[in-house]
C-alpha atoms as a PDB file:
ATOM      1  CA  UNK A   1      20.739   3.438  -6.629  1.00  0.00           C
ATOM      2  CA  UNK A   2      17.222   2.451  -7.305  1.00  0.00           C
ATOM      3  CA  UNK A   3      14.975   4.689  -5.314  1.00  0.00           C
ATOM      4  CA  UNK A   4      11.570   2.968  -4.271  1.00  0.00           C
ATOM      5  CA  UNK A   5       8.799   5.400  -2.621  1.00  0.00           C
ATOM      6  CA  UNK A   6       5.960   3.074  -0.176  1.00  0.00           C
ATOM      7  CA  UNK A   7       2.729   5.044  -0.393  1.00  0.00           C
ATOM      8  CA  UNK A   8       0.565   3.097   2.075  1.00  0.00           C
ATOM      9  CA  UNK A   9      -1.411   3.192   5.254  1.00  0.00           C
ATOM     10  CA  UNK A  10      -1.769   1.367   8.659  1.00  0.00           C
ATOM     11  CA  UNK A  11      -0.533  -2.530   6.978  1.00  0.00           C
ATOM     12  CA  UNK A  12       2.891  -0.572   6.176  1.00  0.00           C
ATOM     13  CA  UNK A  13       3.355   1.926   8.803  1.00  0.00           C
ATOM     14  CA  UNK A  14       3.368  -1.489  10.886  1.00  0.00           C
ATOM     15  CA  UNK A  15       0.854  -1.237  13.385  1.00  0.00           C
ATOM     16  CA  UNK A  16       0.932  -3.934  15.939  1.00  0.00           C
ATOM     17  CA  UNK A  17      -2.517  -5.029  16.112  1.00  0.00           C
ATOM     18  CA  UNK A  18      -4.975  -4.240  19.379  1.00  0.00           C
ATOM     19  CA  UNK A  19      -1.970  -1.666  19.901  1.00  0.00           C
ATOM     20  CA  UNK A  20      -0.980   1.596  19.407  1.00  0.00           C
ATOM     21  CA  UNK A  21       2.625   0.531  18.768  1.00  0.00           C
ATOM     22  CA  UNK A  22       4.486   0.059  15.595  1.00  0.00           C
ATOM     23  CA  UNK A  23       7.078  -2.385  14.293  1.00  0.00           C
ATOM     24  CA  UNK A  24      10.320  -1.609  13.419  1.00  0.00           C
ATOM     25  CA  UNK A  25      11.465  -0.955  10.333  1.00  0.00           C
ATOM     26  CA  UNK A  26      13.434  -4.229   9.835  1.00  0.00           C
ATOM     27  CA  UNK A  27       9.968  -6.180  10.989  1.00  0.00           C
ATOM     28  CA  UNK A  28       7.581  -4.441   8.811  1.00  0.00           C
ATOM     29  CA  UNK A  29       7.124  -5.670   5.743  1.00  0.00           C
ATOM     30  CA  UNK A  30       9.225  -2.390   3.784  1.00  0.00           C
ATOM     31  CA  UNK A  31      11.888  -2.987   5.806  1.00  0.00           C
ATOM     32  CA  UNK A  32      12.001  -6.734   5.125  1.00  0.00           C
ATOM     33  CA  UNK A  33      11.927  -5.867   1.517  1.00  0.00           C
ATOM     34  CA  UNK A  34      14.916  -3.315   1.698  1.00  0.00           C
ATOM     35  CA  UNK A  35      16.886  -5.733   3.878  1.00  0.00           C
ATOM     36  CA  UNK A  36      16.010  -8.331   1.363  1.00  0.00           C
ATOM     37  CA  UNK A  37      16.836  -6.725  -1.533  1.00  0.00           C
ATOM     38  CA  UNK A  38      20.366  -5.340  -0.125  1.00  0.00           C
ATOM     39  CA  UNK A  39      21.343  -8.637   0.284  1.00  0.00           C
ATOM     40  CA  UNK A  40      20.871  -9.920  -2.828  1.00  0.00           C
ATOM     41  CA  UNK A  41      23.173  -7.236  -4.137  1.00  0.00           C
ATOM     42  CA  UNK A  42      20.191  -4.198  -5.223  1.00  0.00           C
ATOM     43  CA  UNK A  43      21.321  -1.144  -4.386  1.00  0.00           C
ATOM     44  CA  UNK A  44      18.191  -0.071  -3.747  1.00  0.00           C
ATOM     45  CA  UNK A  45      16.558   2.388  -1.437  1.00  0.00           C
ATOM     46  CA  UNK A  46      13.059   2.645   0.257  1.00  0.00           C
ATOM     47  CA  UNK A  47      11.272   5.603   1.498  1.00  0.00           C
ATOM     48  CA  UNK A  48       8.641   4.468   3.808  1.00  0.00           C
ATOM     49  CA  UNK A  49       4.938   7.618   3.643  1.00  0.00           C
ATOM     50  CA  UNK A  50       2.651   5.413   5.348  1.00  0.00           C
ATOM     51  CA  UNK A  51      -0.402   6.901   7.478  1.00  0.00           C
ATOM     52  CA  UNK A  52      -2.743   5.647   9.746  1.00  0.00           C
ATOM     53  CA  UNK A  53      -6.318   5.749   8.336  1.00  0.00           C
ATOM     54  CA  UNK A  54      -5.232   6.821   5.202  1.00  0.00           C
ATOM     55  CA  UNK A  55      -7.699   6.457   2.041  1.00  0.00           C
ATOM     56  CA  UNK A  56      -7.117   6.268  -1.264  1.00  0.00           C
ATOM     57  CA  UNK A  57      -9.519   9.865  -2.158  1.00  0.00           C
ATOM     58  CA  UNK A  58     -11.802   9.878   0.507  1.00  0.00           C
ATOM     59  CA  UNK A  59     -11.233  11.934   4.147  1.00  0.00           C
ATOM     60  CA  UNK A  60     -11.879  10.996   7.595  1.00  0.00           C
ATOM     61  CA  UNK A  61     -14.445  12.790   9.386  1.00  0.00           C
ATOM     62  CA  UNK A  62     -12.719  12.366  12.536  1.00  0.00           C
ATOM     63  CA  UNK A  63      -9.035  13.173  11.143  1.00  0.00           C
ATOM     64  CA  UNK A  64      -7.296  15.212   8.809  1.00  0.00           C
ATOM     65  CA  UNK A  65      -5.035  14.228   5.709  1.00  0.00           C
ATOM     66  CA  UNK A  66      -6.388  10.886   5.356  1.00  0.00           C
ATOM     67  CA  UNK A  67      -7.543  11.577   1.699  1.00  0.00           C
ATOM     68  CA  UNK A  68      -4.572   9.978  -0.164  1.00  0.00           C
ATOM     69  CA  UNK A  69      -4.905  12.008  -3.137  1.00  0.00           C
ATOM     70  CA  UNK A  70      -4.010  14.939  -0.953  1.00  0.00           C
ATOM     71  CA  UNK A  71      -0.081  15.990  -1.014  1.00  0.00           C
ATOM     72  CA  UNK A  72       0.631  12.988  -3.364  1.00  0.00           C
ATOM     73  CA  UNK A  73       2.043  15.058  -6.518  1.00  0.00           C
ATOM     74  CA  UNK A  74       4.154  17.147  -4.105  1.00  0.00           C
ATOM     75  CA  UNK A  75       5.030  14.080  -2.132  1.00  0.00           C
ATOM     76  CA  UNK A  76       6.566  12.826  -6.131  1.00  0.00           C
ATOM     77  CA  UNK A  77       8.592  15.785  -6.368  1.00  0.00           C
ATOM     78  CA  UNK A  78      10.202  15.887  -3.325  1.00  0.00           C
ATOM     79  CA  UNK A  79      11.245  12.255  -3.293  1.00  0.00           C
ATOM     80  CA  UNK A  80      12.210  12.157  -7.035  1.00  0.00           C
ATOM     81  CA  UNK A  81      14.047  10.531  -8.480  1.00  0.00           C
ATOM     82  CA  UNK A  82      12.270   7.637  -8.223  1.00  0.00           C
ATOM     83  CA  UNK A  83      12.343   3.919  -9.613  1.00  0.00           C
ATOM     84  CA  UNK A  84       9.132   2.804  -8.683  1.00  0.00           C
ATOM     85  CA  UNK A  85       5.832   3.600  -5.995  1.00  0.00           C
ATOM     86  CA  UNK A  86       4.344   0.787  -4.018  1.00  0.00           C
ATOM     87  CA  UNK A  87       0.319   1.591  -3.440  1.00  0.00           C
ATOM     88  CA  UNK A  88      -1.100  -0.442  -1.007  1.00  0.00           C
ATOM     89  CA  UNK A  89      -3.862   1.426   0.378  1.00  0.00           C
ATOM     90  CA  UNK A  90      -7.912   0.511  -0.285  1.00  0.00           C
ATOM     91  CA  UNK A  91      -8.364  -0.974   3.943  1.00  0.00           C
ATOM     92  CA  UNK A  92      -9.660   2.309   5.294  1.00  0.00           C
ATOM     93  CA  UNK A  93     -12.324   2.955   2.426  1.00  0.00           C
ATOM     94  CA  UNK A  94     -14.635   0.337   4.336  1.00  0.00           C
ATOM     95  CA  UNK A  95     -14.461   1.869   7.412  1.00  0.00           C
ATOM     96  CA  UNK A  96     -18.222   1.954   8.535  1.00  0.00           C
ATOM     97  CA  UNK A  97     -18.682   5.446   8.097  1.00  0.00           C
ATOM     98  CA  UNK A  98     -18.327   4.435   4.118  1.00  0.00           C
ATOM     99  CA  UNK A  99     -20.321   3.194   1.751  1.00  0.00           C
ATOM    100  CA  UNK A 100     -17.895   2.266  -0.765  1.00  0.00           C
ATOM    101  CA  UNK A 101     -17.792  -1.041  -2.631  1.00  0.00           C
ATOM    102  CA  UNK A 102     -14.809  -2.745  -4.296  1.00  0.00           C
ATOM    103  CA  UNK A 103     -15.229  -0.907  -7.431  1.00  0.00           C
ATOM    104  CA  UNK A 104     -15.510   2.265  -6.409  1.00  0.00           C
ATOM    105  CA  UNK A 105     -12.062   1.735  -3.925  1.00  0.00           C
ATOM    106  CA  UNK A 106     -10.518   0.447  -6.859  1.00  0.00           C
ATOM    107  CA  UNK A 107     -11.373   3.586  -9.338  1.00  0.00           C
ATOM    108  CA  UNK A 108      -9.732   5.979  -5.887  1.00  0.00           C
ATOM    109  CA  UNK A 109      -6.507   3.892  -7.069  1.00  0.00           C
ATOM    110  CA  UNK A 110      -6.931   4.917 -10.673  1.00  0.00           C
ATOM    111  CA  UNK A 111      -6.924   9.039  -9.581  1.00  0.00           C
ATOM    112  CA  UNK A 112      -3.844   7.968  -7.533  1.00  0.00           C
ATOM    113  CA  UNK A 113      -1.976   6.438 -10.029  1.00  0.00           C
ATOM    114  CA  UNK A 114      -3.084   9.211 -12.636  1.00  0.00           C
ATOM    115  CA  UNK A 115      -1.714  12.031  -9.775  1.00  0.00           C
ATOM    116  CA  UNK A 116       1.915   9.879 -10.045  1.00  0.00           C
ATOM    117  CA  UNK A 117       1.540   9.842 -13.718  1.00  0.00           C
ATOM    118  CA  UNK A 118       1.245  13.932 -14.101  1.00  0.00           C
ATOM    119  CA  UNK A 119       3.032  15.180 -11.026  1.00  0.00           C
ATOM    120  CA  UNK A 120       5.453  17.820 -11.638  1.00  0.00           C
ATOM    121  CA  UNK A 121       9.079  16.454 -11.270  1.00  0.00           C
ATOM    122  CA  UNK A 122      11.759  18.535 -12.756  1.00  0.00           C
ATOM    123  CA  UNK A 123      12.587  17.879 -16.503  1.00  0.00           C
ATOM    124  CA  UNK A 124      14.432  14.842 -17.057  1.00  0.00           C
ATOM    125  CA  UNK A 125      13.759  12.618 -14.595  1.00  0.00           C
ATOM    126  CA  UNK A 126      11.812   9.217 -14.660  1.00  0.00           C
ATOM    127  CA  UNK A 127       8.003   9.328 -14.546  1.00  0.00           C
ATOM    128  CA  UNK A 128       8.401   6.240 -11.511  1.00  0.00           C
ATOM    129  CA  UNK A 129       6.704   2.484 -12.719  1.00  0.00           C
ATOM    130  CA  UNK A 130       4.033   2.074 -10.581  1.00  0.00           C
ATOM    131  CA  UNK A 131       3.110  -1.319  -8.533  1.00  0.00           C
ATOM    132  CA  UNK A 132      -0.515  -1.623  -7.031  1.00  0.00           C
ATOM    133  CA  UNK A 133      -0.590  -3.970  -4.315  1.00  0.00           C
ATOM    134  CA  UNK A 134      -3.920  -4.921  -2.690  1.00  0.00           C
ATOM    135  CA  UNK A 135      -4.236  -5.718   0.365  1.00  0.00           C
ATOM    136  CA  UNK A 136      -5.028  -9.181   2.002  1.00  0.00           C
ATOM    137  CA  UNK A 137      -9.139  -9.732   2.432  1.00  0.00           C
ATOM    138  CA  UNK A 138     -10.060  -8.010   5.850  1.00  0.00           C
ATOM    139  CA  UNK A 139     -11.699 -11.187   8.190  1.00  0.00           C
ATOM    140  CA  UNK A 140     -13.963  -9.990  10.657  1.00  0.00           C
ATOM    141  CA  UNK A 141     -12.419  -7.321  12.768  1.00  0.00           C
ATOM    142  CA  UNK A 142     -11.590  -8.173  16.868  1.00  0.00           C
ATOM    143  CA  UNK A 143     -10.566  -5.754  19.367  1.00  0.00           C
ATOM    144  CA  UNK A 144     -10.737  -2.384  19.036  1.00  0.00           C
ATOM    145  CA  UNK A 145     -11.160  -1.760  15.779  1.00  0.00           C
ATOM    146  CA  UNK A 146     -14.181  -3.703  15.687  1.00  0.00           C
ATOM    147  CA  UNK A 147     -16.686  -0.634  15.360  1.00  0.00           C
ATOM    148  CA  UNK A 148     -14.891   1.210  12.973  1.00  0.00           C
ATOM    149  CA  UNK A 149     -14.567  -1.366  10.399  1.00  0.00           C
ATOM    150  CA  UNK A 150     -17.717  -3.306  11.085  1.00  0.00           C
ATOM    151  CA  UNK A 151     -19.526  -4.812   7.920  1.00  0.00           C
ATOM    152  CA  UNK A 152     -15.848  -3.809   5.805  1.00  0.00           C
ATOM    153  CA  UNK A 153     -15.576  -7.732   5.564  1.00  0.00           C
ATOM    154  CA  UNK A 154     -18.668  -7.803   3.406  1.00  0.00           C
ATOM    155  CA  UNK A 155     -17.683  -4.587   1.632  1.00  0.00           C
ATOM    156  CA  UNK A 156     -14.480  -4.892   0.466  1.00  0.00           C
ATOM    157  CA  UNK A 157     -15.408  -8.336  -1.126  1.00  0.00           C
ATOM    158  CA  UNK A 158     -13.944  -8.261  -4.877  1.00  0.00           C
ATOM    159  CA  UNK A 159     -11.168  -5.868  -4.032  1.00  0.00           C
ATOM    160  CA  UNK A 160      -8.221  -7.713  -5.498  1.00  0.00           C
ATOM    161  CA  UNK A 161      -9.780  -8.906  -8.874  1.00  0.00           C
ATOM    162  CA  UNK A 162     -11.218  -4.990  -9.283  1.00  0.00           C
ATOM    163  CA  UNK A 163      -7.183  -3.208  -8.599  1.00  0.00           C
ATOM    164  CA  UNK A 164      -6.047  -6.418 -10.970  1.00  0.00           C
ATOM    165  CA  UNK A 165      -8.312  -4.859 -13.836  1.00  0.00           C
ATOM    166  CA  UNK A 166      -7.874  -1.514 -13.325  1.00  0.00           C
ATOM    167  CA  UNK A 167      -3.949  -2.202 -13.008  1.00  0.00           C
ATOM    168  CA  UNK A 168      -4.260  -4.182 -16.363  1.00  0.00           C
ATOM    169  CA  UNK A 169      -5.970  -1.004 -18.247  1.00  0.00           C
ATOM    170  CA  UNK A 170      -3.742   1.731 -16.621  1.00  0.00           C
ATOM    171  CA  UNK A 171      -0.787  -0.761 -17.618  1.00  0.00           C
ATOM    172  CA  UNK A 172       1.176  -0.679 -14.373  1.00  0.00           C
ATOM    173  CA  UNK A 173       2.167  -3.793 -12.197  1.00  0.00           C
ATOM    174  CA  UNK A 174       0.157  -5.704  -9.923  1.00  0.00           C
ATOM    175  CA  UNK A 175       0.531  -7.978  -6.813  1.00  0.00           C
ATOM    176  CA  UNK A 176      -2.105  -9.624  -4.472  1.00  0.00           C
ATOM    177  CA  UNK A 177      -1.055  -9.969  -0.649  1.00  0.00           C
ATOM    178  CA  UNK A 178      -3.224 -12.608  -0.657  1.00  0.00           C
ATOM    179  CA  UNK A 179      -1.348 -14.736  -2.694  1.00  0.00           C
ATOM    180  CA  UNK A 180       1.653 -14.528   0.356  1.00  0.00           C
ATOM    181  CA  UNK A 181      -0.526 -14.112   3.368  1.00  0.00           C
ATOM    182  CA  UNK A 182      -4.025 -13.533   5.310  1.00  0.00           C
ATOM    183  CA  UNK A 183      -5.159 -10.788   6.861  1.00  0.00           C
ATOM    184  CA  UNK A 184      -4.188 -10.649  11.099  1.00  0.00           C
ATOM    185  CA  UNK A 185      -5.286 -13.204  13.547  1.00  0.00           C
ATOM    186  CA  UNK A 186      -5.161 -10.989  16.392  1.00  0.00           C
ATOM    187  CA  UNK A 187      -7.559  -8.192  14.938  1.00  0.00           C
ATOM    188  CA  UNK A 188      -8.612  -9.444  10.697  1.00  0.00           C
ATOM    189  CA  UNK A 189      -7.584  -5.950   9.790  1.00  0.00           C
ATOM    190  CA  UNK A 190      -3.582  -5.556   9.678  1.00  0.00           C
ATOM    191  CA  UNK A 191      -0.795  -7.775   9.536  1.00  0.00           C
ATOM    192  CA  UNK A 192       0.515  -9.412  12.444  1.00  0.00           C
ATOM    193  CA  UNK A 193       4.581  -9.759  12.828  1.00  0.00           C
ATOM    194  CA  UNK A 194       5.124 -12.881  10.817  1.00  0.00           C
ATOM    195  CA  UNK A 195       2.777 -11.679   7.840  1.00  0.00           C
ATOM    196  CA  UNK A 196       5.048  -8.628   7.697  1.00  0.00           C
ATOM    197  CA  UNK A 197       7.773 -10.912   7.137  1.00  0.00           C
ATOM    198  CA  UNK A 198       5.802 -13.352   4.799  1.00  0.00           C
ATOM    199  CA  UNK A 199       4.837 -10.609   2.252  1.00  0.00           C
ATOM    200  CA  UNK A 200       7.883  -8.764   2.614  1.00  0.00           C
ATOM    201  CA  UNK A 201      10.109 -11.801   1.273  1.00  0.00           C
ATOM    202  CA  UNK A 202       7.032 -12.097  -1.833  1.00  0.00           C
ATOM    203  CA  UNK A 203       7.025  -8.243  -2.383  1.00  0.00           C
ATOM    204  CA  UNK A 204      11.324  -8.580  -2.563  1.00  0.00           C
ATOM    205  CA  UNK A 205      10.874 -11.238  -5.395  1.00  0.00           C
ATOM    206  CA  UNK A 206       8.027  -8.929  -7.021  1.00  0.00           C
ATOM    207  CA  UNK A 207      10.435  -5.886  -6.985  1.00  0.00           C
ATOM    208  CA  UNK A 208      13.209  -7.192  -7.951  1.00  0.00           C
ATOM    209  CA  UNK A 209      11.978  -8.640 -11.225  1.00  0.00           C
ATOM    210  CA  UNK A 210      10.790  -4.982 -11.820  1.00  0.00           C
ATOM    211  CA  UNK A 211      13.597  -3.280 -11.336  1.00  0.00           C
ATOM    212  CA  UNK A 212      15.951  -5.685 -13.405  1.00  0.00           C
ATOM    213  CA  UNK A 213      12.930  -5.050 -16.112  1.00  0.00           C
ATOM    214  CA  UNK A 214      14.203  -0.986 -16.015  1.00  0.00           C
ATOM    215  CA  UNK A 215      17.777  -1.952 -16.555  1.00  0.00           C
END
């Protein structure tokens, strides 16, 4: 069984945007995937560790465990064996109480992928492939999460092509959302129902080419 660990925040726990509620796992986009996948034969398996507000290295002011760095070398060992990770985090660095730019998101990616790279798993299993996924470009935010992530339109700008380079020089896979979808309608943050479904059919595609690759 291929074993497939989703390391993400709010765009793959499945929040349902201007709500509080989450999809279920056959609607969000991991789920899709998984259901995807199984039915093209893969025996595969995902484990969803998605967070709210996570980061990729920075913390929240307002709540703890957001930096994504924390926990993530544990979080290897106890779900190893593993195929491959899915990262998909980078959103919640432009929250407004951030100053980061695209570059400096991007380079929080690099630590995390280094953290997969070194963790301590037990002697002969797999160091897991590792694919980088960035996430669609945020529109304006609506609704509720207006405040938090005003101005992260602007900031964010040159996300994708910065992961794509680093993902080229730390030789690990990469896959832009955009390329399958936009950003929500409802709030220009998350992914509404129907993107979940959109980028989970392009992420199956993606994954399974990857794991025929490890065969």
């Amino acid at each position: 069984m291929k074993h497939i660990l989703v390391y993400g925040d709010s765009l793959s726990w499945g929040i349902i945007p201007n709500s509080r509620r989450r999809l279920s796992f056959n609607k969000r986009w991991p789920g899709v995937v998984e259901n995807q996948l199984q039915g093209q034969g893969v025996n595969v398996r995902i484990t969803e560790n998605c967070l709210n507000g996570r980061r990729t290295v920075w913390s929240d002011p307002f709540k703890a465990g957001r930096d994504g760095s924390e926990g993530l070398a544990q979080l290897i060992e106890i779900n190893s064996p593993l195929s491959l990770i899915v990262l998909l985090l980078g959103t919640n660095d432009f929250q407004v109480m951030h100053t980061n730019n695209a570059w400096m998101s991007a380079q929080g990616t690099v630590k995390l992928i280094n953290i997969i790279r070194q963790a301590p798993i037990e002697p002969g299993m797999p160091v897991p492939d590792i694919l980088v996924v960035a996430p669609p470009q945020m529109l304006a935010p609506k609704g509720p999460v207006a405040a938090k992530f005003e101005g992260a339109q602007r900031k964010c700008v040159g996300l994708a092509d910065a992961l794509k380079s680093v993902t080229e020089e730390q030789q690990v896979y990469f896959y832009n959302s955009a390329d399958a979808t936009e950003a929500s309608r409802v709030d220009g943050i998350h992914l509404d129902e129907d993107q979940h479904q959109t980028l989970g059919l392009a992420l199956a595609d993606v994954l399974k080419c990857i794991l025929e690759l490890q065969e």
